[in-house]
PDB file of N, CA and C in Angstrom:
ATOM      1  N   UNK A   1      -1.763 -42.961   2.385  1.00  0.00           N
ATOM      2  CA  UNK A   1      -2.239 -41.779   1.694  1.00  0.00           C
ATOM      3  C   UNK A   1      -1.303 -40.616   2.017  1.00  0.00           C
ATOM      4  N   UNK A   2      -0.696 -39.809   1.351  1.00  0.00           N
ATOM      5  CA  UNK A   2       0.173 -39.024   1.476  1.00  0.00           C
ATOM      6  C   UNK A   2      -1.292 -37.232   1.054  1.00  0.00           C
ATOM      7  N   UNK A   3      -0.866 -36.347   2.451  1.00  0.00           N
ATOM      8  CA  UNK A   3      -1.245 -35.599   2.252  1.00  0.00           C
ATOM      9  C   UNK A   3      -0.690 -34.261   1.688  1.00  0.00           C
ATOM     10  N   UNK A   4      -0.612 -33.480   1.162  1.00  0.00           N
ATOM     11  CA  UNK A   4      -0.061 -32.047   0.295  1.00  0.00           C
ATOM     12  C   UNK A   4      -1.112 -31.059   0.828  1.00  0.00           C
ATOM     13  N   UNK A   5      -0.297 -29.967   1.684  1.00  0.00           N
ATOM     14  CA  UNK A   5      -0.805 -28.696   2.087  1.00  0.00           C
ATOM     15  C   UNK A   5      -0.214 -27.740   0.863  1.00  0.00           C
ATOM     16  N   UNK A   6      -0.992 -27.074   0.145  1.00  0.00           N
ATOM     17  CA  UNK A   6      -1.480 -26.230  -0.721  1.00  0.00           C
ATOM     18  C   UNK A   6      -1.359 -24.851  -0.232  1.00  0.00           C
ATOM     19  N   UNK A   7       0.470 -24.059  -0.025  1.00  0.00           N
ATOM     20  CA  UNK A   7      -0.017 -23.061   0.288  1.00  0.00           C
ATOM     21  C   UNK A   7      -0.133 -21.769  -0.548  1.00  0.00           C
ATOM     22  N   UNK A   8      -0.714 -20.637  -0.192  1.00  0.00           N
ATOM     23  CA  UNK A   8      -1.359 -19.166  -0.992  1.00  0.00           C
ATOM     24  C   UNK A   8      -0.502 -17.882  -0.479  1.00  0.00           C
ATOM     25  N   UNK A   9      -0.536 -17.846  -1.513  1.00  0.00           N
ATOM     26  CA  UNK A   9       0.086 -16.076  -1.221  1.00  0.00           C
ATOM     27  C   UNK A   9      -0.864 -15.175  -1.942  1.00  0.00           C
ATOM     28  N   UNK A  10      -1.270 -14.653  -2.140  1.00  0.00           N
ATOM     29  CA  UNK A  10      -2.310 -13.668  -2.297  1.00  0.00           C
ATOM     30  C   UNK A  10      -1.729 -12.189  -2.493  1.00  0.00           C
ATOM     31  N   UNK A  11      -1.556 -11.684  -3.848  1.00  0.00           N
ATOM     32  CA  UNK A  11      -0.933 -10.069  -4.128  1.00  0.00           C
ATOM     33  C   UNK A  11      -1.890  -9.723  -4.299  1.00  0.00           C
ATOM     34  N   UNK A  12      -2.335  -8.645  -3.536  1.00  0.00           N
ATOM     35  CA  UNK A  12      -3.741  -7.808  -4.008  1.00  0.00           C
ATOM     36  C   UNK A  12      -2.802  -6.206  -4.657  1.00  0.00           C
ATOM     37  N   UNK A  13      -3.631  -5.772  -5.744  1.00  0.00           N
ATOM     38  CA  UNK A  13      -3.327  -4.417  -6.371  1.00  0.00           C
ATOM     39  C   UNK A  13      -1.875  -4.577  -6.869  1.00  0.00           C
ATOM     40  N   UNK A  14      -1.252  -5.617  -7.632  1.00  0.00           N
ATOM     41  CA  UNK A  14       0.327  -5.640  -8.185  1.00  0.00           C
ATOM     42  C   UNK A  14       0.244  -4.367  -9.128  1.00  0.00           C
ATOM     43  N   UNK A  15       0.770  -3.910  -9.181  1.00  0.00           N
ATOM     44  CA  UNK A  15       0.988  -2.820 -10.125  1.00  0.00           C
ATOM     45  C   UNK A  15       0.615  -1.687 -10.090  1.00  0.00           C
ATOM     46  N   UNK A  16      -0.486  -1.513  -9.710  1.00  0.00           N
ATOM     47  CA  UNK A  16      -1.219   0.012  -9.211  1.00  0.00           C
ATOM     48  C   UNK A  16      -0.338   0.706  -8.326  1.00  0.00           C
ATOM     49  N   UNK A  17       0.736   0.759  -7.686  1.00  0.00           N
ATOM     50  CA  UNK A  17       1.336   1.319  -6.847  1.00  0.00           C
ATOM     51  C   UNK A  17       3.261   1.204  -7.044  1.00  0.00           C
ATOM     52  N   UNK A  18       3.242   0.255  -8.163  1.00  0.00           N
ATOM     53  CA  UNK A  18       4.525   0.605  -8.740  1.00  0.00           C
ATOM     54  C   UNK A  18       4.783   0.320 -10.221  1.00  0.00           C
ATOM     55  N   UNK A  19       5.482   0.939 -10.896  1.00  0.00           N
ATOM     56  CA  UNK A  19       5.391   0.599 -12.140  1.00  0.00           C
ATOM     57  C   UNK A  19       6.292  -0.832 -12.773  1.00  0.00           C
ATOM     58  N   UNK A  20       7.065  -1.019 -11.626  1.00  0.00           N
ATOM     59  CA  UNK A  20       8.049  -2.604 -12.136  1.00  0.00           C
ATOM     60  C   UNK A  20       7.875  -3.218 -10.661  1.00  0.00           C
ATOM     61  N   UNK A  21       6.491  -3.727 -10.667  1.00  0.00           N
ATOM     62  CA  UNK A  21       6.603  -4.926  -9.430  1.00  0.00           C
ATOM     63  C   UNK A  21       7.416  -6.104  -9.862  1.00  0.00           C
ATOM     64  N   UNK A  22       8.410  -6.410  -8.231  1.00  0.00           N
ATOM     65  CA  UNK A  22       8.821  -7.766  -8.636  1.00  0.00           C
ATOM     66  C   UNK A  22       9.068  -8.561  -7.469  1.00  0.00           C
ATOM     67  N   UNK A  23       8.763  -9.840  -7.563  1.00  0.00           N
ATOM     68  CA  UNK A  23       8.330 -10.635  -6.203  1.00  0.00           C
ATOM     69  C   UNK A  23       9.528 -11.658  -6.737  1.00  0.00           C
ATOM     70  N   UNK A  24      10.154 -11.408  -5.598  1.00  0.00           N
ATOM     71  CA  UNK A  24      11.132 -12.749  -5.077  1.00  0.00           C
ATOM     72  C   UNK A  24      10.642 -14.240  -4.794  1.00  0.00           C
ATOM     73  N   UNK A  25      10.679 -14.897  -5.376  1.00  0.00           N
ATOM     74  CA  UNK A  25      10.108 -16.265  -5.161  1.00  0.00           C
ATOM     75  C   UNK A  25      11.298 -16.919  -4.108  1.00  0.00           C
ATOM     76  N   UNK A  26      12.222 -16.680  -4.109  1.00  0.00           N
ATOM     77  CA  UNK A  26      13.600 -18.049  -3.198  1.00  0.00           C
ATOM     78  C   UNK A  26      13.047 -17.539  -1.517  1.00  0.00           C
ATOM     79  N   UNK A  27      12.657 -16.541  -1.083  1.00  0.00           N
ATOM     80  CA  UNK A  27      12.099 -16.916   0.144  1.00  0.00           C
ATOM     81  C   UNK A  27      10.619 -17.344   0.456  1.00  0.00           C
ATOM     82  N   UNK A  28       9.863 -17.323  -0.527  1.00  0.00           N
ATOM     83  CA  UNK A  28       9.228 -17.989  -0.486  1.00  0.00           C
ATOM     84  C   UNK A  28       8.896 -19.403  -0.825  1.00  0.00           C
ATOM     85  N   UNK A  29       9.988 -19.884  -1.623  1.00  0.00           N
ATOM     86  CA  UNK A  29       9.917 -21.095  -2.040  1.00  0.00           C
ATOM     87  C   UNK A  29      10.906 -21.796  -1.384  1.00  0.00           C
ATOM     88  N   UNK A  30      11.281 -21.445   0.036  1.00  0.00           N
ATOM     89  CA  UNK A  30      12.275 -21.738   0.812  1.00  0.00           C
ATOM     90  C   UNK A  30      11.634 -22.985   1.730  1.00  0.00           C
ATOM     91  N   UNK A  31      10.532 -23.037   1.731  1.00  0.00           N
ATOM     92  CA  UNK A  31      10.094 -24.198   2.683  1.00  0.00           C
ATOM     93  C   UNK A  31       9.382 -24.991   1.833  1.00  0.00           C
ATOM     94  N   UNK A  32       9.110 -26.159   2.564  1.00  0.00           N
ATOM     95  CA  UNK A  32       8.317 -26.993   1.858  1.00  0.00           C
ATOM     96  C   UNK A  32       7.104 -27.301   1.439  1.00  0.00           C
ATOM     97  N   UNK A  33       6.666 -27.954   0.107  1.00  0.00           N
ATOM     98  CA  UNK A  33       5.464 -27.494   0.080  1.00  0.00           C
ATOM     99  C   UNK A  33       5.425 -27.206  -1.454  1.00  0.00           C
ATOM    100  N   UNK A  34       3.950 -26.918  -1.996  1.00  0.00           N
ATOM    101  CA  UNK A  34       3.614 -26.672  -3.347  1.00  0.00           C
ATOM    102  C   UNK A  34       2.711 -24.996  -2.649  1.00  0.00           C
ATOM    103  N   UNK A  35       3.347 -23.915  -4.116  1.00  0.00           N
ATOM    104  CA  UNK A  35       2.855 -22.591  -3.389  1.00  0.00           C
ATOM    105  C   UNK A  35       1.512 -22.635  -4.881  1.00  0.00           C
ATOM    106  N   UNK A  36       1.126 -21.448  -4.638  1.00  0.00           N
ATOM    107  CA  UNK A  36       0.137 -21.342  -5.776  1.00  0.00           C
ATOM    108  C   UNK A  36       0.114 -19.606  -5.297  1.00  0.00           C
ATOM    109  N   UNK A  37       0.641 -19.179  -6.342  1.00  0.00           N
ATOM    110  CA  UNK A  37       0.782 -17.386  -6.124  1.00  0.00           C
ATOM    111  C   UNK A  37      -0.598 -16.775  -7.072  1.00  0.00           C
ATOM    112  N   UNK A  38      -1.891 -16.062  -6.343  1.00  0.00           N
ATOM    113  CA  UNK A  38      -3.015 -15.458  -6.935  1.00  0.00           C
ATOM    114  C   UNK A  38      -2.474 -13.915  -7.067  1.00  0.00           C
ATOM    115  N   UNK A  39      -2.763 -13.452  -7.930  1.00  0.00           N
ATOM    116  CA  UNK A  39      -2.765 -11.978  -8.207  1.00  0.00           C
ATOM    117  C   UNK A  39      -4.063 -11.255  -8.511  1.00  0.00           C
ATOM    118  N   UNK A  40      -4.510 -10.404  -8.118  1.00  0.00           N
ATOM    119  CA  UNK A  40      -5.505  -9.471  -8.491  1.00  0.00           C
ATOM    120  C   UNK A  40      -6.030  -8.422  -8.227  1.00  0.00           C
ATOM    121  N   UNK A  41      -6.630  -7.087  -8.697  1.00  0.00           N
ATOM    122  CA  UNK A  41      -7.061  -6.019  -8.554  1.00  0.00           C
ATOM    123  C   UNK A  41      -8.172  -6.198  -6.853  1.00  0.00           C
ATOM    124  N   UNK A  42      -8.057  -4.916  -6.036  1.00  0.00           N
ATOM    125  CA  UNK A  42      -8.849  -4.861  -5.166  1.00  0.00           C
ATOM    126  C   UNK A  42     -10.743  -5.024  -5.208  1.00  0.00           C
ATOM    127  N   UNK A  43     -11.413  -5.724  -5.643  1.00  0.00           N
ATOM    128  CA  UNK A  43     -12.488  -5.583  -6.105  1.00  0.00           C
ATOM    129  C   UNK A  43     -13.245  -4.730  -5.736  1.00  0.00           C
ATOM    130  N   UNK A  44     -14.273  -3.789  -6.195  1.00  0.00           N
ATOM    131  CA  UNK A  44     -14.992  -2.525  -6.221  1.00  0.00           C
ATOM    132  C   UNK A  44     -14.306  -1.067  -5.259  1.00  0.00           C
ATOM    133  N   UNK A  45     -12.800  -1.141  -5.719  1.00  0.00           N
ATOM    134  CA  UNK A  45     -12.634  -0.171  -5.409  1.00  0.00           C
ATOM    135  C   UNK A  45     -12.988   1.181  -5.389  1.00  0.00           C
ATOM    136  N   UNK A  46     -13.480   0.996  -6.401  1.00  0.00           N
ATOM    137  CA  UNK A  46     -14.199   2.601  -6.570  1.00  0.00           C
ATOM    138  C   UNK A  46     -15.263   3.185  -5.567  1.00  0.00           C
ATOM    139  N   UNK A  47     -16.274   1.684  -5.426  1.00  0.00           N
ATOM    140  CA  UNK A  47     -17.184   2.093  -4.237  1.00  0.00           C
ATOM    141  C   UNK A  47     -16.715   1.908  -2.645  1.00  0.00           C
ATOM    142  N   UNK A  48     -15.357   1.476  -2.474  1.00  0.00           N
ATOM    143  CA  UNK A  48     -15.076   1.530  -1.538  1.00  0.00           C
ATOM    144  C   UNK A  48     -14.322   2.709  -0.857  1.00  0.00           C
ATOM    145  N   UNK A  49     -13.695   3.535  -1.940  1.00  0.00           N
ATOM    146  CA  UNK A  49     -13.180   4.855  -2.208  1.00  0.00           C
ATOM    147  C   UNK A  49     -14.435   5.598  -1.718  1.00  0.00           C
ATOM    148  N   UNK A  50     -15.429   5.649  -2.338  1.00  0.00           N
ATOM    149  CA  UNK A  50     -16.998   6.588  -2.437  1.00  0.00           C
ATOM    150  C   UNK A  50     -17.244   6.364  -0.340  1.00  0.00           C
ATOM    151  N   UNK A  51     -17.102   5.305  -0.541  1.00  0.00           N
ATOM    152  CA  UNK A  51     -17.378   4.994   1.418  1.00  0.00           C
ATOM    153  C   UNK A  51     -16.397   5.971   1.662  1.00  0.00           C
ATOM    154  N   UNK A  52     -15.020   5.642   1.819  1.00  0.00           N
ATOM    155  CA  UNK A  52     -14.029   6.254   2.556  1.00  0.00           C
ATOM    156  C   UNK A  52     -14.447   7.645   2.486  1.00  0.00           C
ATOM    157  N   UNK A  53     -14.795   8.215   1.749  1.00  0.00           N
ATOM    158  CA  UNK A  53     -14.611  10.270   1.097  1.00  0.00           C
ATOM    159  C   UNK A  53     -15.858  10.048   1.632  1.00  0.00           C
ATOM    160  N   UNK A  54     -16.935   9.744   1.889  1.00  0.00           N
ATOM    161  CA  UNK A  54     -18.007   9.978   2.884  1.00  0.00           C
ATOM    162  C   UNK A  54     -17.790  10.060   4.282  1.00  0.00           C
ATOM    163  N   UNK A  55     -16.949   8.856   4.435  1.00  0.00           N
ATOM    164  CA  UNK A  55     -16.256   8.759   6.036  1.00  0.00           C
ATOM    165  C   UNK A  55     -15.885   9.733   6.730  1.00  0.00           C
ATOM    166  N   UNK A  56     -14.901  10.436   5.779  1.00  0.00           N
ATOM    167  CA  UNK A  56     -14.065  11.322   5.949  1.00  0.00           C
ATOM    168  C   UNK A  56     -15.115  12.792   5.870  1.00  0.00           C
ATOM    169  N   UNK A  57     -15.739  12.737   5.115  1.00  0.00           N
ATOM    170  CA  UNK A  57     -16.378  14.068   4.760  1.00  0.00           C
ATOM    171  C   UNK A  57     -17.369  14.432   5.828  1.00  0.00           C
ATOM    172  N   UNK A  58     -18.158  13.268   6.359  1.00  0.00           N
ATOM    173  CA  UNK A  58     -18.984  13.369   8.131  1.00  0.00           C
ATOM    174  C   UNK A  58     -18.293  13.371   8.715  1.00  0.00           C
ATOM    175  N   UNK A  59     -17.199  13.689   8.810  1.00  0.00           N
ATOM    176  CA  UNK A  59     -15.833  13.701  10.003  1.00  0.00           C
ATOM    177  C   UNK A  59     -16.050  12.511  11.063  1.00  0.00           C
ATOM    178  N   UNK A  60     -16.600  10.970  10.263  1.00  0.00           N
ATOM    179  CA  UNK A  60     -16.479  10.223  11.243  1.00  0.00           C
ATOM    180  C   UNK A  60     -15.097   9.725  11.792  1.00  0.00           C
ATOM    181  N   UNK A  61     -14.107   9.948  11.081  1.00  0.00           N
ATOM    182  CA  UNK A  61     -12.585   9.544  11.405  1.00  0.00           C
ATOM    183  C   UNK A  61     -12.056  11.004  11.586  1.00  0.00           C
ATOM    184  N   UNK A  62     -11.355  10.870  12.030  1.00  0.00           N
ATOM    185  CA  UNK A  62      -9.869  12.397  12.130  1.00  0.00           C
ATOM    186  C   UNK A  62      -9.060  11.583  11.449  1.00  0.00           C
ATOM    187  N   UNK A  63      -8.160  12.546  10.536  1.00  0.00           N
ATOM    188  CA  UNK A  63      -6.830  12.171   9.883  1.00  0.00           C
ATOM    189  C   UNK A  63      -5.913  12.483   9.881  1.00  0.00           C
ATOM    190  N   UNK A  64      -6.146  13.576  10.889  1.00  0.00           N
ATOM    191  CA  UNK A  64      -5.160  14.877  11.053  1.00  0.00           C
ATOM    192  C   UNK A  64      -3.467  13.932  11.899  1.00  0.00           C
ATOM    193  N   UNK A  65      -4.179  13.023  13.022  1.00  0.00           N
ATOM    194  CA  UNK A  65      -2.682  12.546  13.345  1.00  0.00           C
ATOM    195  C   UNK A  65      -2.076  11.877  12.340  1.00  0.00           C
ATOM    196  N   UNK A  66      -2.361  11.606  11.067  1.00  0.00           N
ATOM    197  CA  UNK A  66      -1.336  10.928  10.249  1.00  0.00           C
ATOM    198  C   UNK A  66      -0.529  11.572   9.604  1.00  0.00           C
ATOM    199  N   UNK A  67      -0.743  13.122   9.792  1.00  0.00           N
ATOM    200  CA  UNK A  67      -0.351  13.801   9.011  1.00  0.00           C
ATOM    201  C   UNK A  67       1.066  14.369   9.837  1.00  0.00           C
ATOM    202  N   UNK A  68       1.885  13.713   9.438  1.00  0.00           N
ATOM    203  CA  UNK A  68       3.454  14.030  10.318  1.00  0.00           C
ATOM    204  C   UNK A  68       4.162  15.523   9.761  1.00  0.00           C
ATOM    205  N   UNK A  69       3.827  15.392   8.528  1.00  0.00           N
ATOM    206  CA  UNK A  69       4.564  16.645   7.854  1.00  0.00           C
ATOM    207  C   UNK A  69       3.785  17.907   6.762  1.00  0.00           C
ATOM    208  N   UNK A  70       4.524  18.565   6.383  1.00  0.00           N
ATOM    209  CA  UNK A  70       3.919  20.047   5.464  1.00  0.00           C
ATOM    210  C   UNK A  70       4.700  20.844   5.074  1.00  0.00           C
ATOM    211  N   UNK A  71       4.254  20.609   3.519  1.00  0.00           N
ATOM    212  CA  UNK A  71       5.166  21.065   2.848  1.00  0.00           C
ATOM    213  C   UNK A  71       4.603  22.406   2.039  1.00  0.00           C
ATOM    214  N   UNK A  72       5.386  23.072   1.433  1.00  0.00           N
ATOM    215  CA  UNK A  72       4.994  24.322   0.719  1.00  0.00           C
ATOM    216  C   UNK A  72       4.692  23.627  -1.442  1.00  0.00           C
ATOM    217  N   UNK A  73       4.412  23.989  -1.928  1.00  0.00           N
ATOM    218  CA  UNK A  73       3.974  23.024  -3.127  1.00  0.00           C
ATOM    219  C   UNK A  73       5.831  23.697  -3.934  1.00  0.00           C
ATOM    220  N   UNK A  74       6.198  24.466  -3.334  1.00  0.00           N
ATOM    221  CA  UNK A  74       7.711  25.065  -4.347  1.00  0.00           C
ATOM    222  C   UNK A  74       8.630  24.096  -3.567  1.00  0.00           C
ATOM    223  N   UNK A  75       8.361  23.323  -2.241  1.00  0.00           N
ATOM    224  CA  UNK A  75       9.333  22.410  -1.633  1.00  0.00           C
ATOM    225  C   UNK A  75       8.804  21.107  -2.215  1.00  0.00           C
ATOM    226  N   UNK A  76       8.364  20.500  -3.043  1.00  0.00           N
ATOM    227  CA  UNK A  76       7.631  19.384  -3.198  1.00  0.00           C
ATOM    228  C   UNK A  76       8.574  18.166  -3.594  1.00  0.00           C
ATOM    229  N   UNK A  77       9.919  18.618  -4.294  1.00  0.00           N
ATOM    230  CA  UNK A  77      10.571  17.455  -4.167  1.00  0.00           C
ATOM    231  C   UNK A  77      11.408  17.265  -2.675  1.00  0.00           C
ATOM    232  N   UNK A  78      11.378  18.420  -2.057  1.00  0.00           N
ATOM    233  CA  UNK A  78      12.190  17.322  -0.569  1.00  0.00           C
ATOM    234  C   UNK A  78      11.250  16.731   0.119  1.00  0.00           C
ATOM    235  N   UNK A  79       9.868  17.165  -0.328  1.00  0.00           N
ATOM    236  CA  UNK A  79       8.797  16.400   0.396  1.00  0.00           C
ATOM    237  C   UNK A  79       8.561  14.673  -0.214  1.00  0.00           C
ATOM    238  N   UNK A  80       9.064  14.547  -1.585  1.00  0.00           N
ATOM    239  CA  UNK A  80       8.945  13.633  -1.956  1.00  0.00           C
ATOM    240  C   UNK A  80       9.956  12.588  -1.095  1.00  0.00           C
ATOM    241  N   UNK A  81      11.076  13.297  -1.709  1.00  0.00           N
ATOM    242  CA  UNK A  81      12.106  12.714  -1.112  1.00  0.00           C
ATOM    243  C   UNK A  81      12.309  12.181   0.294  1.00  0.00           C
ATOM    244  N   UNK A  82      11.619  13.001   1.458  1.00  0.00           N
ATOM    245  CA  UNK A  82      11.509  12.114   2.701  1.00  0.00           C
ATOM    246  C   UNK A  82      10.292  11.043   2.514  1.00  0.00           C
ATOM    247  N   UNK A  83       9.186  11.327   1.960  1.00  0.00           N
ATOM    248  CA  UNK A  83       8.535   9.930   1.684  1.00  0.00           C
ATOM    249  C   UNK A  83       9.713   9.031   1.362  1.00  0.00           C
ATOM    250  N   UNK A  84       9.801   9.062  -0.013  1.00  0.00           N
ATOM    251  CA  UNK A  84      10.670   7.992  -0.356  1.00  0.00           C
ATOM    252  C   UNK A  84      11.670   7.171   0.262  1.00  0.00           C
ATOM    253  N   UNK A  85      12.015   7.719   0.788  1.00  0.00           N
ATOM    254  CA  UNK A  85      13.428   7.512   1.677  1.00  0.00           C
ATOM    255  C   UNK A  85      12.720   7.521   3.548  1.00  0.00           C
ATOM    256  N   UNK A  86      11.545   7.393   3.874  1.00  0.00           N
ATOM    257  CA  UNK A  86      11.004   7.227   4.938  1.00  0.00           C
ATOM    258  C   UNK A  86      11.600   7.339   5.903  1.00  0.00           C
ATOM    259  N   UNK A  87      12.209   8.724   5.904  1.00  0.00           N
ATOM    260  CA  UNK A  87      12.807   9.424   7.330  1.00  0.00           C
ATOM    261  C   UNK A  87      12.108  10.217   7.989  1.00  0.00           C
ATOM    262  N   UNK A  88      12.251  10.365   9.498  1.00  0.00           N
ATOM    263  CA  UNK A  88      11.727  11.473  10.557  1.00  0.00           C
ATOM    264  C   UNK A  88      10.707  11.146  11.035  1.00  0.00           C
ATOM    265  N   UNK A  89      10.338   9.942  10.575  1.00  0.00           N
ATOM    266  CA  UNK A  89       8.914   9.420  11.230  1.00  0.00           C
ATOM    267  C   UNK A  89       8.148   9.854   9.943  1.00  0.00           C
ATOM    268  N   UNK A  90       8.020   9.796   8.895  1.00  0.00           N
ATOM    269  CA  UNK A  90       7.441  10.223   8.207  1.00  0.00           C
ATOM    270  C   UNK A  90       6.089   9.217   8.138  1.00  0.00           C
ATOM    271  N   UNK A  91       4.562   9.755   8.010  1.00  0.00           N
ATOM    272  CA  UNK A  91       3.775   8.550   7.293  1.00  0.00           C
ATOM    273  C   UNK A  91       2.607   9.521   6.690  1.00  0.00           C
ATOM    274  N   UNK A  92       2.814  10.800   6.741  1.00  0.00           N
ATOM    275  CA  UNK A  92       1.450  11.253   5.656  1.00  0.00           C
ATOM    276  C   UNK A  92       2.089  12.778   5.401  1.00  0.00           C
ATOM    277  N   UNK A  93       2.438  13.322   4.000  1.00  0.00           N
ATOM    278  CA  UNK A  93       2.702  14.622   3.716  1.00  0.00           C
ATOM    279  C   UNK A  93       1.883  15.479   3.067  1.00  0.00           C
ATOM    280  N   UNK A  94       1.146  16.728   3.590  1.00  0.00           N
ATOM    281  CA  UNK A  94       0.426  17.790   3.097  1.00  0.00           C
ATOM    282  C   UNK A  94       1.201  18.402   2.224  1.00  0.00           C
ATOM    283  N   UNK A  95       0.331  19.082   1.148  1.00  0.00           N
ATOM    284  CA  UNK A  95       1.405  19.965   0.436  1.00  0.00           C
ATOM    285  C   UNK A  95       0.428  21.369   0.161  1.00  0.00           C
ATOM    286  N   UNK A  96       0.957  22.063   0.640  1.00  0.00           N
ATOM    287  CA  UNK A  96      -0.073  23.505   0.199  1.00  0.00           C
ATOM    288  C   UNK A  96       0.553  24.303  -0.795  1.00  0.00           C
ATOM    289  N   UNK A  97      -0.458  25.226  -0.967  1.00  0.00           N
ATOM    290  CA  UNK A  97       0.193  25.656  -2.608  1.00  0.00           C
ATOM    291  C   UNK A  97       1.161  27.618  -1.787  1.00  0.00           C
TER     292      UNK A  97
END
């Protein structure tokens, strides 16, 4: 009897976060094996959003340490631009007006 392990890759949210997703298959199809690639939306995001902004709104979390940087809303593209380019330690940018 010859057995076949069945493996998964799992993309949750393809597209919602870029407008030309594209997944390299040659490292993943680099080992052996049959793959089976699932794609799909985060399910009930919306009410999981509604949790989070409650979370946040009883101040059961602080968020304040994620917030590495601050920007003025007339600097907003160099603020983009260190996102993008993920320099200085960057991982959360304020922007005030």
């Amino acid at each position: 009897m010859v057995y076949r392990r069945l493996s998964r890759l799992s993309i949750r949210s393809a597209g919602v976060s870029s407008t030309d997703p594209r997944i390299t298959l040659k490292p993943i199809a680099a080992g052996l094996g049959d793959y089976r690639i699932v794609t799909s939306l985060c399910p009930g995001s919306k009410e999981r959003m509604r949790r989070l902004m409650n979370v946040i709104e009883t101040h059961r979390v602080g968020l304040a340490p994620l917030v590495t940087h601050q920007y003025r809303l007339a600097d907003i593209e160099a603020a983009y631009d260190l996102f993008a380019n993920q320099r200085d330690g960057v991982l959360k940018i304020t922007i005030t007006p």
